[in-house]
C-alpha atoms as a PDB file:
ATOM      1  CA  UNK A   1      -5.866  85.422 -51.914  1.00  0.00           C
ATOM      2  CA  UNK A   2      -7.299  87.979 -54.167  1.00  0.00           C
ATOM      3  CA  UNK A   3      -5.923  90.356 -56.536  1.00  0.00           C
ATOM      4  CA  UNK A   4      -7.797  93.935 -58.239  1.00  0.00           C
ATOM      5  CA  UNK A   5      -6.612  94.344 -61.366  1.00  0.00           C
ATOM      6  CA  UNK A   6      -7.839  97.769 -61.697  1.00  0.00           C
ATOM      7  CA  UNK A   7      -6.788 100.770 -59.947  1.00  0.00           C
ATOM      8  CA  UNK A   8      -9.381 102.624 -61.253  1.00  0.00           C
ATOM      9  CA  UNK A   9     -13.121 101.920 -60.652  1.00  0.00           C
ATOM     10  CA  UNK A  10     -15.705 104.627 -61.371  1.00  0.00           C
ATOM     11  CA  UNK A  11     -19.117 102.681 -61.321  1.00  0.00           C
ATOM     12  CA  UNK A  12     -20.685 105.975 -63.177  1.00  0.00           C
ATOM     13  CA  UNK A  13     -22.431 103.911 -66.160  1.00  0.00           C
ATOM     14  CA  UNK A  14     -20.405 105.795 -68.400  1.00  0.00           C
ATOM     15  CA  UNK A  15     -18.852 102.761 -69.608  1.00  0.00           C
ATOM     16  CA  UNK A  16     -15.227 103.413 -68.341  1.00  0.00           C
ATOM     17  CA  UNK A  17     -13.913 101.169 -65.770  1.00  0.00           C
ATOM     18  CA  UNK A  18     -17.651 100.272 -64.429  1.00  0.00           C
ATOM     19  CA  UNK A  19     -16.878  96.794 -63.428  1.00  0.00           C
ATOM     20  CA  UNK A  20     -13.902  95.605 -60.985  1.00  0.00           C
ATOM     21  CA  UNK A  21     -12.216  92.738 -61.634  1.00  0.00           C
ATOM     22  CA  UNK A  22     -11.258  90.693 -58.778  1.00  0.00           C
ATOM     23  CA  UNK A  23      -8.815  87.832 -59.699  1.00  0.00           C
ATOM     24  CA  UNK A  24      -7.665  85.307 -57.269  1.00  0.00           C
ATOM     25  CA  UNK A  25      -5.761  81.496 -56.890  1.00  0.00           C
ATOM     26  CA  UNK A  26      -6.713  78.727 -55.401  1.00  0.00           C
ATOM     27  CA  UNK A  27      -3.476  76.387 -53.895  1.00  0.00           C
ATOM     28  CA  UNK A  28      -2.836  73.064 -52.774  1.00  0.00           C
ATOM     29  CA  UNK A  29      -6.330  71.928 -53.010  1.00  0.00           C
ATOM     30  CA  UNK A  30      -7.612  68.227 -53.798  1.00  0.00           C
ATOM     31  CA  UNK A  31     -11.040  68.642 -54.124  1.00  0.00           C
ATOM     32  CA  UNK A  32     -13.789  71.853 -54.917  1.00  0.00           C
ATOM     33  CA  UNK A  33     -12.826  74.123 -51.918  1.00  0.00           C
ATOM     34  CA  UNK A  34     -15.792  76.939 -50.206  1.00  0.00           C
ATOM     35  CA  UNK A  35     -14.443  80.581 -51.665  1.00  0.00           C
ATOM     36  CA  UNK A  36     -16.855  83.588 -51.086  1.00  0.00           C
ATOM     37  CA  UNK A  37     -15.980  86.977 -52.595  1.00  0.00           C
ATOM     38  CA  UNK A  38     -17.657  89.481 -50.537  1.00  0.00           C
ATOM     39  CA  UNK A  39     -17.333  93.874 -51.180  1.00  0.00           C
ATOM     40  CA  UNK A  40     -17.909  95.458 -47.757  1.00  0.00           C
ATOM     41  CA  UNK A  41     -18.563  99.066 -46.756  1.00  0.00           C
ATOM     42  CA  UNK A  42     -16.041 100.624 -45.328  1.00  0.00           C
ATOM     43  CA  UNK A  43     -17.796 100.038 -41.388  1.00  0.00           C
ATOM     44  CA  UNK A  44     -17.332  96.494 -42.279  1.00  0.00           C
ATOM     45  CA  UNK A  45     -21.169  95.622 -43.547  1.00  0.00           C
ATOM     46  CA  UNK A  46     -21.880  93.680 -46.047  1.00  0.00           C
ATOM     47  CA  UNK A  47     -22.968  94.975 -49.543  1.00  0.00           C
ATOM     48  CA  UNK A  48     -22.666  92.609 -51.955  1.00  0.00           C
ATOM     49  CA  UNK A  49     -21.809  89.084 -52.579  1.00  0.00           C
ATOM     50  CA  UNK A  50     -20.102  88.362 -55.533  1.00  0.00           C
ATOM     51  CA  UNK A  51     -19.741  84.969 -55.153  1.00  0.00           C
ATOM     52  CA  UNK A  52     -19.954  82.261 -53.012  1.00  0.00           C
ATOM     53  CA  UNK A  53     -19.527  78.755 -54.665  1.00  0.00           C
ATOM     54  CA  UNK A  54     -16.645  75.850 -54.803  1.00  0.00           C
ATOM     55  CA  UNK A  55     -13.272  76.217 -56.865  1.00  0.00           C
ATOM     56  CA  UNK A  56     -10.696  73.667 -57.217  1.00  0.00           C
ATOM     57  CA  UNK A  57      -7.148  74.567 -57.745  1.00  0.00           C
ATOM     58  CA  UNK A  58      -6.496  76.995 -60.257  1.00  0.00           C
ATOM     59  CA  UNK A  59      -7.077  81.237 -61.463  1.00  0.00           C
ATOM     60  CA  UNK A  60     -10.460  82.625 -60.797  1.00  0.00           C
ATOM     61  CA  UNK A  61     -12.121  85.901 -61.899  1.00  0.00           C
ATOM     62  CA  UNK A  62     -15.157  87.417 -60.839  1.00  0.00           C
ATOM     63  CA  UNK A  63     -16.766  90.958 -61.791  1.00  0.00           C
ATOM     64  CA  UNK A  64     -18.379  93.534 -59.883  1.00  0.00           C
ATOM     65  CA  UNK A  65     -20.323  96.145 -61.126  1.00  0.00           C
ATOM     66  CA  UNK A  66     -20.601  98.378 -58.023  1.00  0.00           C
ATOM     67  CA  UNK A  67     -23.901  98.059 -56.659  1.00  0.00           C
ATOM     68  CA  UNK A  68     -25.146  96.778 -53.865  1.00  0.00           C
ATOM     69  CA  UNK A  69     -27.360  93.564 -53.379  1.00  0.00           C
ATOM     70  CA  UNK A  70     -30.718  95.337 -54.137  1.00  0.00           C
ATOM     71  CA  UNK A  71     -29.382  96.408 -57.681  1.00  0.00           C
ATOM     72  CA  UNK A  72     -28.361 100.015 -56.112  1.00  0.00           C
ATOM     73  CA  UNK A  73     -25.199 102.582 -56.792  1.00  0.00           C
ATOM     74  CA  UNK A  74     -23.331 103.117 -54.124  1.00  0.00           C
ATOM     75  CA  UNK A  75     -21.686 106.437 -52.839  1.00  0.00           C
ATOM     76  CA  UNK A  76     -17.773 107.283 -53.952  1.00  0.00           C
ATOM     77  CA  UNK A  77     -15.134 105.810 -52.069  1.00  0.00           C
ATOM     78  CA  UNK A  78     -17.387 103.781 -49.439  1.00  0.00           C
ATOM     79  CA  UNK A  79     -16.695  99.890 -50.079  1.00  0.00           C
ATOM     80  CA  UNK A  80     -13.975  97.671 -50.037  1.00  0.00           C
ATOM     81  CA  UNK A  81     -13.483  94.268 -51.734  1.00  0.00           C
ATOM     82  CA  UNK A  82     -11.606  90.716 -50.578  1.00  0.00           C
ATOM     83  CA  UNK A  83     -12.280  87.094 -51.120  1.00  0.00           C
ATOM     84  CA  UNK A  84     -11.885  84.571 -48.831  1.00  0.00           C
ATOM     85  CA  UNK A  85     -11.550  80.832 -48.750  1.00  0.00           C
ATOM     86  CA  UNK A  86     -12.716  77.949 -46.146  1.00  0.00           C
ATOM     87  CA  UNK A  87     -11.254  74.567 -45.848  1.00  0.00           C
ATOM     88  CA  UNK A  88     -13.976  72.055 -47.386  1.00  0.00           C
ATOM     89  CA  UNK A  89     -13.327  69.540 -44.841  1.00  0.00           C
ATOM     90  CA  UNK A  90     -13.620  72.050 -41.899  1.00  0.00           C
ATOM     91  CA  UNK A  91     -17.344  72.878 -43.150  1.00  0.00           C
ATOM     92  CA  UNK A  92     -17.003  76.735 -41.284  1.00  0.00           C
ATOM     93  CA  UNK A  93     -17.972  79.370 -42.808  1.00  0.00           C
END
């Protein structure tokens, strides 16, 4: 479901490739579906959730900016990103 458009993410603050783009498409929906885009480390905890709301059909794109959920950096190669989306009528999550 989702796509990174950059290959190269260096959350350094040095204003070069800081954020991550995460684009993604939501099909064959008729209503405002659940999607939650969620970066992980890389022993599967959570560190950050970048967003969790309801899209209809259509192109998304949300930013991170590498840190974690208290504001913090996090260390080099340690996190992974994906998005995933829940059937509206199901009501999991």
């Amino acid at each position: 479901m989702g796509v990174l458009e950059s290959s190269t993410f260096t959350p350094n603050g040095d204003g070069v490739n800081d954020v991550l783009q995460i684009d993604y498409v939501v099909l064959k929906v008729n209503e405002p579906t659940a999607v939650r885009v969620l970066i992980h480390d890389l022993a599967g905890r959570l560190v950050r959730e970048v967003y969790d709301g309801a899209d209809r059909a259509g192109r998304y794109a949300r930013s991170w900016d590498g840190l974690d959920a208290g504001g913090n950096g996090l260390p080099r190669g340690t996190t992974s990103a994906g998005s995933r989306s829940i059937s509206a009528t199901s009501g999991a999550r």
